[in-house]
N, C-alpha and C. Protein backbone atom coordinates (compact mmCIF):
# COMPACT_ATOMS: atom_id res chain seq x y z
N UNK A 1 87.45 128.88 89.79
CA UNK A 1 86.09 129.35 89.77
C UNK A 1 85.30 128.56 90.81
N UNK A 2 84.57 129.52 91.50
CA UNK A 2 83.97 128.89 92.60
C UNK A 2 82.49 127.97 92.15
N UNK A 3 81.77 127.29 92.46
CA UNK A 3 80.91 126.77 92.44
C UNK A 3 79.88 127.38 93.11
N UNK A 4 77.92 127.24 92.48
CA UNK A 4 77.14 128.71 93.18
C UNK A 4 77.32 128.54 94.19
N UNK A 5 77.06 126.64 94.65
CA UNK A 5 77.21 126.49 96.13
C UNK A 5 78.05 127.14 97.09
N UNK A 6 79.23 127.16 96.70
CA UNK A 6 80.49 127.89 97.33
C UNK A 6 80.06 129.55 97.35
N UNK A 7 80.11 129.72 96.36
CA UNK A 7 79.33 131.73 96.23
C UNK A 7 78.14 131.85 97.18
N UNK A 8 77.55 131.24 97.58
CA UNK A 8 76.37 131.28 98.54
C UNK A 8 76.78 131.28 99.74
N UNK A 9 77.63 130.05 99.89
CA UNK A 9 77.98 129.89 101.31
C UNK A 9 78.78 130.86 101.70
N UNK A 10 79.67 131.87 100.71
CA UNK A 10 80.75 132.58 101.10
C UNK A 10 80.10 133.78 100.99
N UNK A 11 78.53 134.08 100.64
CA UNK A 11 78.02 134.83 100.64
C UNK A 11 77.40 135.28 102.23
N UNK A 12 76.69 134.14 102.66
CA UNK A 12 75.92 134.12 103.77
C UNK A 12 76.89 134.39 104.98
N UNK A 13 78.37 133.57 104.52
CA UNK A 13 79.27 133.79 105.51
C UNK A 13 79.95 135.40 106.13
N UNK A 14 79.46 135.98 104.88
CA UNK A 14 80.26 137.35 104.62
C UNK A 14 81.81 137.51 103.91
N UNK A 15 81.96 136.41 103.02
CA UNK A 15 83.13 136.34 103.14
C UNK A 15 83.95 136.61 101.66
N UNK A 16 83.18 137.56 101.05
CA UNK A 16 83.11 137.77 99.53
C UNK A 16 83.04 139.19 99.72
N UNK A 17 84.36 139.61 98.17
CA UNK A 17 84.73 141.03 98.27
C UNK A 17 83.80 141.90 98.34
N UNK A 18 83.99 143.14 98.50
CA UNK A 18 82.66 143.64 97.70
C UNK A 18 82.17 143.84 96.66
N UNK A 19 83.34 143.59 95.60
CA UNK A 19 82.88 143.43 93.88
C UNK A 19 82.12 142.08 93.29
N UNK A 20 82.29 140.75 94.17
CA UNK A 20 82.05 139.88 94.26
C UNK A 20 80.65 139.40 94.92
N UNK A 21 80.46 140.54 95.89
CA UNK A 21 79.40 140.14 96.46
C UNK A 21 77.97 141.13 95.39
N UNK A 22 78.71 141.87 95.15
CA UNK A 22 77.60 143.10 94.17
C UNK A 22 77.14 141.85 92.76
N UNK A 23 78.30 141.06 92.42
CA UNK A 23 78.41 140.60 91.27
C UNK A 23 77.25 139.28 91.03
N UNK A 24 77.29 138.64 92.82
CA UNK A 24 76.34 137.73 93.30
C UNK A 24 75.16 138.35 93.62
N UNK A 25 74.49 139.22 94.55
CA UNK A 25 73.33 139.91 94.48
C UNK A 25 72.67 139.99 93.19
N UNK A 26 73.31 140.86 91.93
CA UNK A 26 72.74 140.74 90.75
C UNK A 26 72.31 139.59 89.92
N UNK A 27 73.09 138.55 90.11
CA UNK A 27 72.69 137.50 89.19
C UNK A 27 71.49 136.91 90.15
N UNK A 28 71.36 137.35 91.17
CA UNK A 28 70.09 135.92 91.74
C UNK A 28 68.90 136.77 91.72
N UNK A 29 67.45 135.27 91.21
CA UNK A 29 66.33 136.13 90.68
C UNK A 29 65.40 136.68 92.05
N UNK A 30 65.39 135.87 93.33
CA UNK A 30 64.94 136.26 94.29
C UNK A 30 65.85 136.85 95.19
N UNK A 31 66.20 137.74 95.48
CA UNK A 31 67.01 138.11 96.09
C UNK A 31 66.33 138.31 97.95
N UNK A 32 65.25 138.94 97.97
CA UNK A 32 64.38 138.66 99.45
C UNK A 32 64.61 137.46 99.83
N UNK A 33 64.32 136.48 98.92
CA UNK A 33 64.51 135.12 99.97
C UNK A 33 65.66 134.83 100.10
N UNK A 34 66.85 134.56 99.52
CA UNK A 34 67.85 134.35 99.63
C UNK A 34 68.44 135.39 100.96
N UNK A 35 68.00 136.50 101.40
CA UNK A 35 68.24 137.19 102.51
C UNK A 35 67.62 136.56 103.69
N UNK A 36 66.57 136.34 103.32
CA UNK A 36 66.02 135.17 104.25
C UNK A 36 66.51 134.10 105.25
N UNK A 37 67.29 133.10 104.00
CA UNK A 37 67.75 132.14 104.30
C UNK A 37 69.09 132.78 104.95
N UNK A 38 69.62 134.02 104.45
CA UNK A 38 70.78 134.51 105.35
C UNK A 38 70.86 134.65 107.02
N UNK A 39 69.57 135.27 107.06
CA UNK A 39 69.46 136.32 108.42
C UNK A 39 69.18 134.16 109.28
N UNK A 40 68.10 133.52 108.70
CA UNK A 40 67.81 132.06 109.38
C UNK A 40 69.55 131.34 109.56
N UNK A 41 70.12 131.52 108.48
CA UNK A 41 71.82 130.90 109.08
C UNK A 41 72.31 131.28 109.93
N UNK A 42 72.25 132.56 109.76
CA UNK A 42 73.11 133.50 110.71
C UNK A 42 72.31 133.37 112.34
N UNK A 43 70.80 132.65 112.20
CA UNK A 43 70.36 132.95 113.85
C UNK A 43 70.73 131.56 114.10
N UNK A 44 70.67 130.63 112.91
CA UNK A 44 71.35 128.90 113.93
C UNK A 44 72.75 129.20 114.26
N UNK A 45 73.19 129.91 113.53
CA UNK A 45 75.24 129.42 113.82
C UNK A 45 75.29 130.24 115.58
N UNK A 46 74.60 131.10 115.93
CA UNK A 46 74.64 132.01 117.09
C UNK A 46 73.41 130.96 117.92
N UNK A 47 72.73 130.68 117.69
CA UNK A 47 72.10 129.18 118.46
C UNK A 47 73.13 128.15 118.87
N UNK A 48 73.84 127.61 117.99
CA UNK A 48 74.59 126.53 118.35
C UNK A 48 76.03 127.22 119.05
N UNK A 49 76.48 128.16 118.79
CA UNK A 49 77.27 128.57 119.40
C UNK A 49 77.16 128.97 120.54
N UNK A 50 75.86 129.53 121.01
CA UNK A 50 75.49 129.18 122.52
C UNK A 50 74.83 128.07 123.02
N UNK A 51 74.30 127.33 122.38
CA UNK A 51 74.04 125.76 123.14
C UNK A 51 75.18 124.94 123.21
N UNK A 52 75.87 124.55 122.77
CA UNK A 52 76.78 123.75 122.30
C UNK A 52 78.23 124.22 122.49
N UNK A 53 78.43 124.63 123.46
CA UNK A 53 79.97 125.29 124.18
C UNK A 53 80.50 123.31 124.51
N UNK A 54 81.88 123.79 123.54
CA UNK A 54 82.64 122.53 124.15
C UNK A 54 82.89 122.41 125.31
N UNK A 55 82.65 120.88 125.96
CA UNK A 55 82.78 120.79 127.41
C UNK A 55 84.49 120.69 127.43
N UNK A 56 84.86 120.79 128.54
CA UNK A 56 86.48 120.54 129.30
C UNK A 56 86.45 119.70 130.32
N UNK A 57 87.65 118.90 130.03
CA UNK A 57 87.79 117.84 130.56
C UNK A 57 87.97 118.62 131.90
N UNK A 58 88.10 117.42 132.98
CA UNK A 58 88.28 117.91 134.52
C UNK A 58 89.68 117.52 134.37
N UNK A 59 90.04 116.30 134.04
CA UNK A 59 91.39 115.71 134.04
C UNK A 59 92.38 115.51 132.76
N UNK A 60 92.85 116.57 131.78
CA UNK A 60 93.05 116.07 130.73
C UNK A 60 93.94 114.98 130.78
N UNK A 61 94.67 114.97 131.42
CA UNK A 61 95.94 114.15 131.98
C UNK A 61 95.66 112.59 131.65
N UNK A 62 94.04 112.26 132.74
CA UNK A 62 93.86 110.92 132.69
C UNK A 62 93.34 110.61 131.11
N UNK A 63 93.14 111.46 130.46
CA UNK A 63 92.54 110.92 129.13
C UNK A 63 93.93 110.56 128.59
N UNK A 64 94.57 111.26 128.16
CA UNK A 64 96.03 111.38 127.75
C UNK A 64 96.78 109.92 128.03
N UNK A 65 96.81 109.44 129.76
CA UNK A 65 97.19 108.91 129.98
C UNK A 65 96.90 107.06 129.46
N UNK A 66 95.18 107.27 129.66
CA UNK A 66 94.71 106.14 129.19
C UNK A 66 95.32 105.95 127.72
N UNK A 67 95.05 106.77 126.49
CA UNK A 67 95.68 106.67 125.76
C UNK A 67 97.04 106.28 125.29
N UNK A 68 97.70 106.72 126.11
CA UNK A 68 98.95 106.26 125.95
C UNK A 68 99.22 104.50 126.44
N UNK A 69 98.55 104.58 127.36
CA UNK A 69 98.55 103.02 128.12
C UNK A 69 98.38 102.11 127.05
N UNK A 70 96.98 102.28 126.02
CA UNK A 70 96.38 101.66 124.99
C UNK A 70 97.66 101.17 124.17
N UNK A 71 98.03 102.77 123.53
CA UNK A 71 99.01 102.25 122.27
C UNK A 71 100.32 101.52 122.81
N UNK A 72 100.89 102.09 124.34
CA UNK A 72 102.02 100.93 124.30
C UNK A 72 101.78 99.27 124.77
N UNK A 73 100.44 99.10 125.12
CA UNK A 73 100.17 97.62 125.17
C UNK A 73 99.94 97.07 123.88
N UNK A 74 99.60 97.94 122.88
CA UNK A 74 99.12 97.24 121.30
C UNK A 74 100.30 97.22 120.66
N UNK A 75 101.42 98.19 121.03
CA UNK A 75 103.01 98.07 120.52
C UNK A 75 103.64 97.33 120.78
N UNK A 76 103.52 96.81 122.23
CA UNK A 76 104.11 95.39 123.20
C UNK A 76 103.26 94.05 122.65
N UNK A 77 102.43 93.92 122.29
CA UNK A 77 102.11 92.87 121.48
C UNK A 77 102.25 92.80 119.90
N UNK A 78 102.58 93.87 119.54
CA UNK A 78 102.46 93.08 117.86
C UNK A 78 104.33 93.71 117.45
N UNK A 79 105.26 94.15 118.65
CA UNK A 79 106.59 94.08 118.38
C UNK A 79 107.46 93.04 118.11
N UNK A 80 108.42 92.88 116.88
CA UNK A 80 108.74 91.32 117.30
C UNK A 80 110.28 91.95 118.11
N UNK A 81 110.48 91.05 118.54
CA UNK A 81 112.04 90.67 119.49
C UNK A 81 113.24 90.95 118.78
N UNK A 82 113.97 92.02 119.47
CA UNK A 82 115.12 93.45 119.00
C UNK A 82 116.30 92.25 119.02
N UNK A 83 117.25 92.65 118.71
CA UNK A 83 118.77 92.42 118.25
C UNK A 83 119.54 93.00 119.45
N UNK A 84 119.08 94.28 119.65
CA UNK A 84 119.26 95.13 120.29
C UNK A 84 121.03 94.77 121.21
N UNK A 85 120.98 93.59 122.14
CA UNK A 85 122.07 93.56 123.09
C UNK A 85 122.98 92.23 121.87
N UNK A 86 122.36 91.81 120.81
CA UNK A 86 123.46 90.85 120.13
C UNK A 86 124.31 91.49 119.08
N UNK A 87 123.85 92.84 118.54
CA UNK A 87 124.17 93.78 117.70
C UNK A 87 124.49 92.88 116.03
N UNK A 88 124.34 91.90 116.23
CA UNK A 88 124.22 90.80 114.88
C UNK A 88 123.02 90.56 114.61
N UNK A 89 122.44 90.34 113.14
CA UNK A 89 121.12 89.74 112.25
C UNK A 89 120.89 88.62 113.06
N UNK A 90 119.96 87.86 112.75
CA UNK A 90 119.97 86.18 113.49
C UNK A 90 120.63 85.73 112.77
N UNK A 91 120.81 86.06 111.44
CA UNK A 91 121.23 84.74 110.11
C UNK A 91 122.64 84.92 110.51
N UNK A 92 123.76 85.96 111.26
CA UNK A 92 124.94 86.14 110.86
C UNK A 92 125.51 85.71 112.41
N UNK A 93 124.88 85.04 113.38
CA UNK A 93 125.02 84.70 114.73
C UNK A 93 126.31 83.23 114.94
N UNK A 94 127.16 83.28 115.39
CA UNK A 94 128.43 82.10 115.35
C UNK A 94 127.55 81.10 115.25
N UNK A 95 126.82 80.55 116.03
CA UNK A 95 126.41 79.18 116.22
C UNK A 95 125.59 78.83 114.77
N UNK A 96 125.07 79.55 114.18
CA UNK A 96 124.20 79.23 112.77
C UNK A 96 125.27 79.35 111.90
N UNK A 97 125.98 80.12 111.72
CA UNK A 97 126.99 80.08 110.78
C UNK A 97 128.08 78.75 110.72
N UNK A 98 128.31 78.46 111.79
CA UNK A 98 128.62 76.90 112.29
C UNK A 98 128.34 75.81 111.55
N UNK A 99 126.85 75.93 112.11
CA UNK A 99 125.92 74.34 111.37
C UNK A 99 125.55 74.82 110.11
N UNK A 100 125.74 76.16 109.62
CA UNK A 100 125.33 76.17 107.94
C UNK A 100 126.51 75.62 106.83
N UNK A 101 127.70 75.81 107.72
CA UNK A 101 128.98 75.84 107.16
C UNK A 101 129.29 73.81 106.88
N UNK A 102 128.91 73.39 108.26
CA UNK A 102 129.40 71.86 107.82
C UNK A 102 127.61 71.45 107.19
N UNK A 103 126.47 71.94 107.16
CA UNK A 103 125.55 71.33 106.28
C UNK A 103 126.35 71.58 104.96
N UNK A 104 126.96 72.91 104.56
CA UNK A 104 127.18 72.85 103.11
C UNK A 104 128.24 71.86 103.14
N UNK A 105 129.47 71.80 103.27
CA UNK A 105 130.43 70.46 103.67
C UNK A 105 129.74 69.19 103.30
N UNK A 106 128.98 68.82 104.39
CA UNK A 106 127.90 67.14 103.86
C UNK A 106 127.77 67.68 102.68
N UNK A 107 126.82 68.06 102.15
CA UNK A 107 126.05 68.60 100.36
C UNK A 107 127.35 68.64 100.14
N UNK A 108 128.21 69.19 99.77
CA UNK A 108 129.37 68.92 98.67
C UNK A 108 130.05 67.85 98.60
N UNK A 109 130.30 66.85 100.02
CA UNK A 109 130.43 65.94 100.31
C UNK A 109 129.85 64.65 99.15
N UNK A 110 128.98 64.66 99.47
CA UNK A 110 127.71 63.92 98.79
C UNK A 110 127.49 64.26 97.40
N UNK A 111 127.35 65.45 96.94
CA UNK A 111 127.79 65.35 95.39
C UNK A 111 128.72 64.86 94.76
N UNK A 112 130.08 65.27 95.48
CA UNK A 112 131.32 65.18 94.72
C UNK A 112 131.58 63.33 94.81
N UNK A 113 130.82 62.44 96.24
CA UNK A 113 130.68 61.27 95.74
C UNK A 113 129.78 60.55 94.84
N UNK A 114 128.60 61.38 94.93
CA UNK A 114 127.71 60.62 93.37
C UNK A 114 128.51 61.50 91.92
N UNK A 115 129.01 62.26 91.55
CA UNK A 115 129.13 62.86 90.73
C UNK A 115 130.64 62.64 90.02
N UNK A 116 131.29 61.95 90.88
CA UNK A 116 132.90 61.74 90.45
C UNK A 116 132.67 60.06 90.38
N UNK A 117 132.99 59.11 89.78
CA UNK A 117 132.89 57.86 89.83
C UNK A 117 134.25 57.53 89.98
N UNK A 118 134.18 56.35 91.07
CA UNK A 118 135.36 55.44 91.56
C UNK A 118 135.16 54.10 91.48
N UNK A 119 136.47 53.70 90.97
CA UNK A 119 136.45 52.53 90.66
C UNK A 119 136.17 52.24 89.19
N UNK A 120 135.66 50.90 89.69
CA UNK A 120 135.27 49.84 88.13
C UNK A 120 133.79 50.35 87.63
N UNK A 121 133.41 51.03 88.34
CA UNK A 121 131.68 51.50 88.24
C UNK A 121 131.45 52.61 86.92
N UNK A 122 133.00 53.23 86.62
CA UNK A 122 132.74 53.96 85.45
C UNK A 122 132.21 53.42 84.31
N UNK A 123 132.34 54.28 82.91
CA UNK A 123 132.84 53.25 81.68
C UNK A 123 134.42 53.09 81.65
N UNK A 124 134.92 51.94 80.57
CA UNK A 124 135.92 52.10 80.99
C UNK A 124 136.71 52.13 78.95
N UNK A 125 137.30 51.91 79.18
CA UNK A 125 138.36 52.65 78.01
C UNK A 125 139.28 51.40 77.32
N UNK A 126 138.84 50.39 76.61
CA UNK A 126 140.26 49.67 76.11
C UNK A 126 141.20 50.56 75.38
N UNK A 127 142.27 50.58 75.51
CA UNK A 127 143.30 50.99 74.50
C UNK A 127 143.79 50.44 73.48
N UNK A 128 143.48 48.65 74.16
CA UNK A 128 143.96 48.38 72.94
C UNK A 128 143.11 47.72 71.85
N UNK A 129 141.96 48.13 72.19
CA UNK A 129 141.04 47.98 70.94
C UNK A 129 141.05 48.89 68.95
N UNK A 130 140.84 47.43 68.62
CA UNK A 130 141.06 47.55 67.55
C UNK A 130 140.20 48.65 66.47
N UNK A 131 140.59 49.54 65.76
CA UNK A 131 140.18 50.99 65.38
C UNK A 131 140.37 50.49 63.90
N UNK A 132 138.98 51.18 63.37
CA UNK A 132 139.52 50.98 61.57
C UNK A 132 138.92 52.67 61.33
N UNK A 133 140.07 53.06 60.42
CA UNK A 133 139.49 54.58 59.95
C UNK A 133 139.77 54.51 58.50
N UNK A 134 138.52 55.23 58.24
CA UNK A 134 137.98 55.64 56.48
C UNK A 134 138.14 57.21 56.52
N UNK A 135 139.05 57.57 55.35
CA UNK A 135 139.21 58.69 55.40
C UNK A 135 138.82 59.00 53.90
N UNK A 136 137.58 60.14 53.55
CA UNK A 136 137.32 60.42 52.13
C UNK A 136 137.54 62.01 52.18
N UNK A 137 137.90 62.80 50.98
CA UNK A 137 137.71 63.93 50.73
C UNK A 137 137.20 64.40 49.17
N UNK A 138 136.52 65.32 49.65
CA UNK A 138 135.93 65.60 47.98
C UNK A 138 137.00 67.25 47.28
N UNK A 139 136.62 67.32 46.13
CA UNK A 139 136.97 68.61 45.95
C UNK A 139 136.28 69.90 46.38
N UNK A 140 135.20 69.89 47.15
CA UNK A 140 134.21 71.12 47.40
C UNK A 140 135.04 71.14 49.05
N UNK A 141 136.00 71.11 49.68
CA UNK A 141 136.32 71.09 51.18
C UNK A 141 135.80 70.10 51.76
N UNK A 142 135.04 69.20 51.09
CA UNK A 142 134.08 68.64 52.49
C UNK A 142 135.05 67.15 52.41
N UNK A 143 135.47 66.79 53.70
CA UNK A 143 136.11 65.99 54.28
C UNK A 143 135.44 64.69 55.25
N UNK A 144 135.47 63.05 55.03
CA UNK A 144 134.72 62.76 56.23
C UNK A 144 136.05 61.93 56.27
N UNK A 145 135.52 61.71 57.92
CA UNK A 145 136.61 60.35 58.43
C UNK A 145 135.93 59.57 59.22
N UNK A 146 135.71 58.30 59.24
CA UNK A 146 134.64 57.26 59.99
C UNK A 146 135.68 56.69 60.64
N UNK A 147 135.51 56.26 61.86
CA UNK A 147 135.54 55.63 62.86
C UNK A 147 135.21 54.54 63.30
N UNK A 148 135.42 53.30 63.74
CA UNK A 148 134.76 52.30 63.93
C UNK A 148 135.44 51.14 64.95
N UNK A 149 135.26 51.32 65.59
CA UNK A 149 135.54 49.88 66.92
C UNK A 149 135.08 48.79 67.12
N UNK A 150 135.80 48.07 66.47
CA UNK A 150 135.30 46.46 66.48
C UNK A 150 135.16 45.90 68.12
N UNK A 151 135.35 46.36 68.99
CA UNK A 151 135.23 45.35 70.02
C UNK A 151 134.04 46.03 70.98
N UNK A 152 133.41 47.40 70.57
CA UNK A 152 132.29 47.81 71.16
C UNK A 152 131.20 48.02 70.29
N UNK A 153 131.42 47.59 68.79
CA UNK A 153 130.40 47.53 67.95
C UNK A 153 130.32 49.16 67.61
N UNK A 154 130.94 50.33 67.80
CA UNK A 154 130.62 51.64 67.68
C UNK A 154 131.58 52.87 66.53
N UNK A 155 130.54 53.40 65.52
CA UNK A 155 130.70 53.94 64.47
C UNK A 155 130.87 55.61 64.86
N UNK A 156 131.98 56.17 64.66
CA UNK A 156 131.64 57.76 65.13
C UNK A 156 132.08 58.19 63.42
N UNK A 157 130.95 59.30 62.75
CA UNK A 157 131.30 59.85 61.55
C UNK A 157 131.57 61.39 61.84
N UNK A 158 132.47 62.19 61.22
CA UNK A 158 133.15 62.97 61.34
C UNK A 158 133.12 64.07 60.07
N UNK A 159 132.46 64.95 60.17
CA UNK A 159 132.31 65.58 58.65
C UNK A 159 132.52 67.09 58.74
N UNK A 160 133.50 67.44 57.83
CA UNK A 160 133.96 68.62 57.80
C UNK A 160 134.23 69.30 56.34
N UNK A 161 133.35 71.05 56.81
CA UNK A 161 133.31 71.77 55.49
C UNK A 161 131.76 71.45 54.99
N UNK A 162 130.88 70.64 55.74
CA UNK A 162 129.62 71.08 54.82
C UNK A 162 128.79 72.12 56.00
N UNK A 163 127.70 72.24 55.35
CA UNK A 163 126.98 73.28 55.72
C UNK A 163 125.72 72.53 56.75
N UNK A 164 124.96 73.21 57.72
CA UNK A 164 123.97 72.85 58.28
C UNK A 164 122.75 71.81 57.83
N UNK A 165 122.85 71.04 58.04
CA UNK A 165 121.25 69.80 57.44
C UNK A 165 120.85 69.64 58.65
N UNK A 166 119.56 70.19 58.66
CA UNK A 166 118.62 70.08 59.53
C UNK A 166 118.00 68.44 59.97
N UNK A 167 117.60 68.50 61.02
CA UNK A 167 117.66 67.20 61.72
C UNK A 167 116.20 66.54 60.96
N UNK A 168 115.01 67.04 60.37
CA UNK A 168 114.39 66.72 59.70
C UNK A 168 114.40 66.01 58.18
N UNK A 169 115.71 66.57 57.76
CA UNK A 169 116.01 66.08 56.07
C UNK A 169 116.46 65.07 56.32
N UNK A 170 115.88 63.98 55.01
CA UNK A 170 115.59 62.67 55.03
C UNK A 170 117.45 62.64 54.52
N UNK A 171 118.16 62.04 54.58
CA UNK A 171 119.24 61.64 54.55
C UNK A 171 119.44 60.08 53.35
N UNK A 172 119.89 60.24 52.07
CA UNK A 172 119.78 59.23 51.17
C UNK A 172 121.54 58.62 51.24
């Protein structure tokens, strides 16, 4: 559905059926003036259509040309630098792949010496330290066995078959 604006303009234009245009005549209350304002459109659009003849270029060529000049100097500056004759990425070029290859080398290098310990610098392990083990079992499955090393002072308890106790419960 057109809008009146649109029905007017397509009125004045001529450009409404003739059931359409009968349909618009009737509904409007002045109809003289609205003819009015027709015949006044119709003498500007034939005014401006004879004042106002588009001019022509003398040279379309040089307009054209300038134009073109414009966009490939604004293309030549904000292009970055083609691949084009290396047919490789930068990242995948021998010489970077090179120095990426022995940087990773050093870095693994260097981990695997802080991260592996040599020597006396570890902890180290008596064997023949002296071990006392307590072994209890109840009748419900639940099993403990304690641990204890007299020559590092250290207790490991071992409990099997009970159920989850949360790290909060007070322990008697």
């Amino acid at each position: 559905m057109k809008t009146p604006e649109e029905r007017q303009t397509a009125w004045i234009d001529d450009a409404l059926s003739p059931e359409e245009r009968a349909a618009f005549e009737a509904g409007q209350p002045d109809l003289s003036a609205l003819q009015a304002e027709k015949v006044a459109a119709q003498q500007l659009r034939s005014l401006l259509q004879k004042t106002f003849v588009p001019a022509t270029l003398a040279s379309p060529d040089f307009f054209n040309h300038g134009i073109m000049e414009a966009i490939a100097k604004e293309e030549a500056a904000t292009a970055k630098p083609s691949n084009a004759g290396r047919g490789l990425p930068w990242f995948l070029q021998i010489g970077r792949l090179a120095w990426a290859g022995v940087a990773l080398m050093a870095v693994a290098a260097l981990l695997t010496a802080n991260m592996i310990p040599f020597g006396e610098s570890g902890p180290s392990f008596d064997a023949q330290a002296q071990v006392e083990e307590m072994k209890v079992a109840e009748p419900g499955g639940v099993s403990a066995v304690a641990f204890y090393a007299t020559s590092s002072d250290l207790t490991v308890l071992w409990i099997d078959g009970m159920e989850y106790v949360p790290a909060s419960h007070a322990l008697n």
